[in-house]
N, C-alpha and C. Protein backbone atom coordinates (compact mmCIF):
# COMPACT_ATOMS: atom_id res chain seq x y z
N UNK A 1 83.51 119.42 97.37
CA UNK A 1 83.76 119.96 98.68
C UNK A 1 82.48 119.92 99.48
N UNK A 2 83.00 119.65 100.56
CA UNK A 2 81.39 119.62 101.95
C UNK A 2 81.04 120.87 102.26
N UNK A 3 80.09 120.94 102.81
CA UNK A 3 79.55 122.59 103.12
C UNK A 3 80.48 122.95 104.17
N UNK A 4 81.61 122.65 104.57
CA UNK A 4 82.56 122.77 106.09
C UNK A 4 83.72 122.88 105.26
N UNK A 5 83.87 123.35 104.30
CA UNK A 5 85.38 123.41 103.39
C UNK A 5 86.24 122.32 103.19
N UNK A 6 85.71 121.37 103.57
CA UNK A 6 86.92 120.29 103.64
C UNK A 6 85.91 119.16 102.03
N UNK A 7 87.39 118.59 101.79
CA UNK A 7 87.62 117.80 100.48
C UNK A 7 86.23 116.56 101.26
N UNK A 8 85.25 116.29 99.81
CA UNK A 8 84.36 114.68 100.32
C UNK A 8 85.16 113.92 100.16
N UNK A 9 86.06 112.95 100.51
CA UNK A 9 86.51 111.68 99.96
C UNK A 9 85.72 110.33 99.77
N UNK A 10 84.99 110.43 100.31
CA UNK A 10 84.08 109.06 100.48
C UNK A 10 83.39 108.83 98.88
N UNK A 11 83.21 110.35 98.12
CA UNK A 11 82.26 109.84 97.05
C UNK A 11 83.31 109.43 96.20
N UNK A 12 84.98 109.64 96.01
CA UNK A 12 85.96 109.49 95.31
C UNK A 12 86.29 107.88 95.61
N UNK A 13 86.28 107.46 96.82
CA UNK A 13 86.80 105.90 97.21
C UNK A 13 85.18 105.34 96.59
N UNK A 14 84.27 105.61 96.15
CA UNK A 14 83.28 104.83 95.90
C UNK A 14 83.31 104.85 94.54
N UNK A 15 83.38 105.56 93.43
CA UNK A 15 83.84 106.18 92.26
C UNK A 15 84.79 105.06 91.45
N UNK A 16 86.07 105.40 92.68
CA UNK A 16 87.55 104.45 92.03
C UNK A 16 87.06 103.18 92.43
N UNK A 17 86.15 102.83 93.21
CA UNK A 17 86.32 101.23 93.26
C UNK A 17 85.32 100.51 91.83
N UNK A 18 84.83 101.25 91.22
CA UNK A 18 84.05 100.64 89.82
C UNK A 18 84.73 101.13 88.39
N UNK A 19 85.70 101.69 89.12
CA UNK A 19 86.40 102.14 87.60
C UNK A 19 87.96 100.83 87.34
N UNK A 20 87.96 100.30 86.11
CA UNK A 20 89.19 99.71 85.85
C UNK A 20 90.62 100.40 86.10
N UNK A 21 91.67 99.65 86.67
CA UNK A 21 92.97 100.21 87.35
C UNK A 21 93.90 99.65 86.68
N UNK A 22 94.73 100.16 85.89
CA UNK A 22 96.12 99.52 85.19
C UNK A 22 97.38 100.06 85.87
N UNK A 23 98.31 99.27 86.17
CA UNK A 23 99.32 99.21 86.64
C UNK A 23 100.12 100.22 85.81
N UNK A 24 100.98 101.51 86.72
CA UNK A 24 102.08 101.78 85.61
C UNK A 24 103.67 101.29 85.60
N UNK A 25 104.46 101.60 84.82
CA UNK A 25 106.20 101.78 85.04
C UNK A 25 106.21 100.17 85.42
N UNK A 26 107.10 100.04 86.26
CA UNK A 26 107.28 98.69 86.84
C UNK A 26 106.55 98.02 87.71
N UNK A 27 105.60 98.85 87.78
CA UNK A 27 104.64 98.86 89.20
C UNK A 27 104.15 97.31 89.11
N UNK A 28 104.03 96.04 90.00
CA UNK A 28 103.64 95.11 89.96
C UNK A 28 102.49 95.12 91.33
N UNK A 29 101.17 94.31 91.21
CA UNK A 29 100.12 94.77 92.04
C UNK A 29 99.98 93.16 92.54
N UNK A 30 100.26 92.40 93.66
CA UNK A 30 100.32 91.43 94.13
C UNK A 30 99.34 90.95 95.19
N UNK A 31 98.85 90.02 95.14
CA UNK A 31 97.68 89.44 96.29
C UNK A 31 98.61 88.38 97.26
N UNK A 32 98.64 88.85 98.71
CA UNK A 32 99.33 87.69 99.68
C UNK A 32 98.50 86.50 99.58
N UNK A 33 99.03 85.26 99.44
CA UNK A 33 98.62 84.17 99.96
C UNK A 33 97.55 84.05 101.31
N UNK A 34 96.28 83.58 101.32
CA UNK A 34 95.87 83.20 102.90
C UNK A 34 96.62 82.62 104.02
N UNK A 35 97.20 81.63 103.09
CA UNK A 35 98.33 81.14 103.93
C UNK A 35 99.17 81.58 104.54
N UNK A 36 100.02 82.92 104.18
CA UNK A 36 100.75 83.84 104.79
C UNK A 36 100.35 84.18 106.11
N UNK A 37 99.29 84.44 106.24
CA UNK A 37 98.67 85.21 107.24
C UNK A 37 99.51 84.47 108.82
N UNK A 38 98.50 83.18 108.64
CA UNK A 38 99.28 82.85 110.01
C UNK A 38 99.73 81.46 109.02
N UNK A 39 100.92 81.16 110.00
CA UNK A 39 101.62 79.87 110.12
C UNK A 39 101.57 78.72 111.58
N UNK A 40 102.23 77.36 111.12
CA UNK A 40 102.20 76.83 112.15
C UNK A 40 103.76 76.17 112.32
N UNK A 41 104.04 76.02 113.84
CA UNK A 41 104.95 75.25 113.45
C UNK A 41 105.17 73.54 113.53
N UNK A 42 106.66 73.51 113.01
CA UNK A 42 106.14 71.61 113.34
C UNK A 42 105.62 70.87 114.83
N UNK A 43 105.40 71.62 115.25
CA UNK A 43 105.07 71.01 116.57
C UNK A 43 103.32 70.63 116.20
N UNK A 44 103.08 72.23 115.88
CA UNK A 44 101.43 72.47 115.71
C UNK A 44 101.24 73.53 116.31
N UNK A 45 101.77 74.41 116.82
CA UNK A 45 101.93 75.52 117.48
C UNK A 45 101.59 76.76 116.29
N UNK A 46 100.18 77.55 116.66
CA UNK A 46 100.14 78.28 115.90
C UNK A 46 101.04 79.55 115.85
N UNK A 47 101.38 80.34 114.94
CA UNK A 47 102.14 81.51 114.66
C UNK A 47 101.39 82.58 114.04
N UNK A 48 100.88 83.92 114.50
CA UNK A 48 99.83 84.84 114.28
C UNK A 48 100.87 85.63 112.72
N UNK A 49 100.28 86.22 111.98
CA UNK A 49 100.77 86.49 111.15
C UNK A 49 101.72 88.19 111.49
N UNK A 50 101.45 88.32 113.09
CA UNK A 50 102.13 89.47 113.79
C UNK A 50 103.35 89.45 114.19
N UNK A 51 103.75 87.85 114.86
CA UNK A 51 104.47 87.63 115.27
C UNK A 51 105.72 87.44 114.30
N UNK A 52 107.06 88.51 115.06
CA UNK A 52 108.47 88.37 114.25
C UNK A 52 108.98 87.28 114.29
N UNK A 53 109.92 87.20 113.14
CA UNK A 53 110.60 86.03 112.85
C UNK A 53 111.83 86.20 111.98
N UNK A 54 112.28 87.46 112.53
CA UNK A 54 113.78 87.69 111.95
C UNK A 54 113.39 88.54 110.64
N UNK A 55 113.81 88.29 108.95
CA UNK A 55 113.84 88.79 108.20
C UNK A 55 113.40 87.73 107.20
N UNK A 56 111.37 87.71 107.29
CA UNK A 56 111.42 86.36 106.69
C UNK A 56 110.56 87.50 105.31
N UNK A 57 110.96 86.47 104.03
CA UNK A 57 109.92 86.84 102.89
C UNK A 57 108.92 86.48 102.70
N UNK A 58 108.44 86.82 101.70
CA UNK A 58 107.05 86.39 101.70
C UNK A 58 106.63 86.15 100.57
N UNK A 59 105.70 84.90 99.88
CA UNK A 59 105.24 84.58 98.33
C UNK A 59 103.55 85.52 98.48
N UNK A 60 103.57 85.89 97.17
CA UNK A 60 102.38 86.54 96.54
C UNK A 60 101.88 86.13 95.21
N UNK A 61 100.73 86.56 94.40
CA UNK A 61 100.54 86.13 93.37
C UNK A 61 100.29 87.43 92.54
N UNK A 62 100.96 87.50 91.25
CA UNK A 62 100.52 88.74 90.97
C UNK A 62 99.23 88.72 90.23
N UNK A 63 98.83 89.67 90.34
CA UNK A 63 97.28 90.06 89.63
C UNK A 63 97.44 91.05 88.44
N UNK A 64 98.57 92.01 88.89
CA UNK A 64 98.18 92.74 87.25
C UNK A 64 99.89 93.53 87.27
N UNK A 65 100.20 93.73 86.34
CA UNK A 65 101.97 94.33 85.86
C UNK A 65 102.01 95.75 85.17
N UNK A 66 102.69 96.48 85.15
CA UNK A 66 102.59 97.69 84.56
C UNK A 66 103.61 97.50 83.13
N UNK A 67 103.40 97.96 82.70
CA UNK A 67 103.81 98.25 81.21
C UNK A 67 105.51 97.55 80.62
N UNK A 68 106.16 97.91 81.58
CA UNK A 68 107.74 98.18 81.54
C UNK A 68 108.23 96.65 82.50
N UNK A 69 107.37 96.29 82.72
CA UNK A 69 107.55 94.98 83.70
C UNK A 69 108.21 93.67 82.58
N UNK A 70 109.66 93.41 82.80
CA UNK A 70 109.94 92.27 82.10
C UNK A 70 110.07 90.87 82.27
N UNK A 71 110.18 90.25 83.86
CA UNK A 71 110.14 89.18 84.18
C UNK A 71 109.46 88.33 84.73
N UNK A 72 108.28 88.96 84.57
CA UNK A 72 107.26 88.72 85.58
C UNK A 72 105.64 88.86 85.00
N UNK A 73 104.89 88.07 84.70
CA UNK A 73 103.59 87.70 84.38
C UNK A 73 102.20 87.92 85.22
N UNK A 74 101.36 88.31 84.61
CA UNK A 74 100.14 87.92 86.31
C UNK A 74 99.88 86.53 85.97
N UNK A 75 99.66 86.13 87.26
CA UNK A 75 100.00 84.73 87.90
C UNK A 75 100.64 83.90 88.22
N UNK A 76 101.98 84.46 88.06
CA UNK A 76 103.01 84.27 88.67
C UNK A 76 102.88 84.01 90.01
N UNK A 77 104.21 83.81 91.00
CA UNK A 77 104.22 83.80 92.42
C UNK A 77 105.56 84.39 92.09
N UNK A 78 105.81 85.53 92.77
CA UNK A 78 106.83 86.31 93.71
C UNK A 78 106.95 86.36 94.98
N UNK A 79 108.21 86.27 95.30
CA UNK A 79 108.98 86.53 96.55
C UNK A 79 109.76 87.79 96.58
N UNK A 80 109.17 88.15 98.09
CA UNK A 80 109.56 89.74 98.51
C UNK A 80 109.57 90.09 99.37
N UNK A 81 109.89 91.07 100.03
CA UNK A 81 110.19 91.43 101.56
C UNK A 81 108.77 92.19 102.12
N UNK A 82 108.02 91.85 102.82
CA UNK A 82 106.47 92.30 103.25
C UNK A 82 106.93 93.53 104.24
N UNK A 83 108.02 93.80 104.59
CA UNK A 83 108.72 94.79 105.33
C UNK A 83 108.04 96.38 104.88
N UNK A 84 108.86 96.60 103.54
CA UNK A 84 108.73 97.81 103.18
C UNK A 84 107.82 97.38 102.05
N UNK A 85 106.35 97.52 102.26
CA UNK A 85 105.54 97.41 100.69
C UNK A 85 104.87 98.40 100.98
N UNK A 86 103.87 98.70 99.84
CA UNK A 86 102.36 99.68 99.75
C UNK A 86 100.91 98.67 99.98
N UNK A 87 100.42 99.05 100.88
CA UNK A 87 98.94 98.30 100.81
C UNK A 87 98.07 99.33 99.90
N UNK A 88 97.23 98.39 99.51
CA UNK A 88 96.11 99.38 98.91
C UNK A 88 94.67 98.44 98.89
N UNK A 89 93.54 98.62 98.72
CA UNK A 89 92.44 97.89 98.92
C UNK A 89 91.50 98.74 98.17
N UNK A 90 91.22 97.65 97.04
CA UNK A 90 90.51 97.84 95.59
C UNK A 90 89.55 96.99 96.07
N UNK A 91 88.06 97.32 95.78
CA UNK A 91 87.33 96.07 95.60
C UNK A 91 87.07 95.29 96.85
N UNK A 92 87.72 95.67 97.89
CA UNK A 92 86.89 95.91 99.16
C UNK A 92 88.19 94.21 99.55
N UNK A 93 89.39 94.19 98.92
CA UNK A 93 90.62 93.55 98.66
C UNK A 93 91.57 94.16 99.37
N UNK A 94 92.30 93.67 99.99
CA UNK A 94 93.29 94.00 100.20
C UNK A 94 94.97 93.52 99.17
N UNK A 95 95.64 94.67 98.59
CA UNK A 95 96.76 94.16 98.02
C UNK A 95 98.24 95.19 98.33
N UNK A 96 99.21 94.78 97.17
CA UNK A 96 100.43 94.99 97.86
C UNK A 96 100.95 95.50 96.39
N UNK A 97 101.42 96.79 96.56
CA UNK A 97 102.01 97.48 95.45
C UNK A 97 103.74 97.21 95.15
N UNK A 98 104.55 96.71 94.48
CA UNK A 98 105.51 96.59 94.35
C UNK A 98 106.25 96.92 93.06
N UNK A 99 107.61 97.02 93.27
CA UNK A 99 108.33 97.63 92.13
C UNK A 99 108.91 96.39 91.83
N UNK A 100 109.00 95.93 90.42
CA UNK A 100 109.63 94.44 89.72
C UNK A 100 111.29 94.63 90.67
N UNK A 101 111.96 95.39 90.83
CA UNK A 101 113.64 95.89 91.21
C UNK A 101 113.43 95.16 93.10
N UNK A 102 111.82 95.44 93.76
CA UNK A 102 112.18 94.64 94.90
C UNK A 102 111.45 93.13 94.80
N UNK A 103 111.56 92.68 93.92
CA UNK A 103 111.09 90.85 94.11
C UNK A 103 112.14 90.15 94.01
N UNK A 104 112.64 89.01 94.90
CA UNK A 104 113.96 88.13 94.65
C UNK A 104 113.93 87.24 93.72
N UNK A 105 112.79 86.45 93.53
CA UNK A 105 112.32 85.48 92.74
C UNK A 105 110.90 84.99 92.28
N UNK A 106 110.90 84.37 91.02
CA UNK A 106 109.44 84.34 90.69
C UNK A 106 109.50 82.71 90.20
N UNK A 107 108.64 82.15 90.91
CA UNK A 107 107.92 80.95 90.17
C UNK A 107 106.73 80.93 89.78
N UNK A 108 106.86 80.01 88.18
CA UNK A 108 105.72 79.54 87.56
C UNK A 108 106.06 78.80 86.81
N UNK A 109 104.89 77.85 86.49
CA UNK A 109 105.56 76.81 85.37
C UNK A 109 105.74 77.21 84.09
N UNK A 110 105.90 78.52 83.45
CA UNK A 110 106.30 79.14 82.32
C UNK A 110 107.94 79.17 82.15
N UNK A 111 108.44 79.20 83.39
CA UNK A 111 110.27 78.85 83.63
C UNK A 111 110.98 77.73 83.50
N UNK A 112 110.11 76.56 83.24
CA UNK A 112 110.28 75.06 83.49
C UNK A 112 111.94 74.83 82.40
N UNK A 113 111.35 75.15 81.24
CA UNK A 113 112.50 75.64 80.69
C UNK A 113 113.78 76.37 80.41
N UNK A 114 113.74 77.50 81.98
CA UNK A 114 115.28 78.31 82.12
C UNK A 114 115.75 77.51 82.86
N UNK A 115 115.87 76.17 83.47
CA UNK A 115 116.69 75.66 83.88
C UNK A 115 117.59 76.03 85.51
N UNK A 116 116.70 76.99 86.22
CA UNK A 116 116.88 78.07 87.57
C UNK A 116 118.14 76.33 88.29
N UNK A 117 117.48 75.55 88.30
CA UNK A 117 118.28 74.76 89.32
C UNK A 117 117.24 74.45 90.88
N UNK A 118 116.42 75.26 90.56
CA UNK A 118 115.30 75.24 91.99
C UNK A 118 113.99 74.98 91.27
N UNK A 119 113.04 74.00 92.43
CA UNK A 119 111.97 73.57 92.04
C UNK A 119 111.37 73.82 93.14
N UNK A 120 110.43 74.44 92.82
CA UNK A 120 109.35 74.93 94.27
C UNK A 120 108.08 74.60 94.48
């Protein structure tokens, strides 16, 4: 606590950023693509990564899985709705907290063998 009664947070965000972070439950911890950010279109017309576009998804890569996580690997690529996520920023990073129940689909070449019918 500060000499003004109120909670320090600053020495706690400096603390958690050198300590190791494991994912729990289903919790999956995903990094957006750069590419996401902005797009272009076929013209060449840039697209800010602000600008709407209906109800579009979005690919990520995961970085780390919580315990209970069954379909899904880090380093994978998932698809998911960037709508309703959690940001969080580890490591001076920005990432995206997700539950395995909201990803639609995952590619990697570890699937080559289920036979999905889609090649991405």
């Amino acid at each position: 606590m500060g000499d003004d009664g109120q909670t320090d947070t600053t020495a706690g965000i400096d603390r958690a950023d050198k300590l190791p972070v494991r994912m729990l439950n289903d919790r999956i911890l995903v990094k957006l693509d750069a590419g996401d950010a902005e797009r272009r279109s076929s013209g060449g017309i840039l697209i800010p990564a602000t600008a709407q576009l209906g109800k579009r998804l979005a690919w990520a890569e995961v970085r780390a899985a919580g315990p209970n996580v069954r379909a899904v690997e880090t380093g994978d690529q998932v698809l998911f709705n960037p709508e309703d996520v959690y940001e969080v920023e580890l490591r001076g990073e920005t990432f995206i907290i997700l539950r395995e129940r909201d990803i639609h689909a995952v590619a990697s070449n570890r699937l080559e063998g289920a036979h999905t019918g889609l090649y991405l």
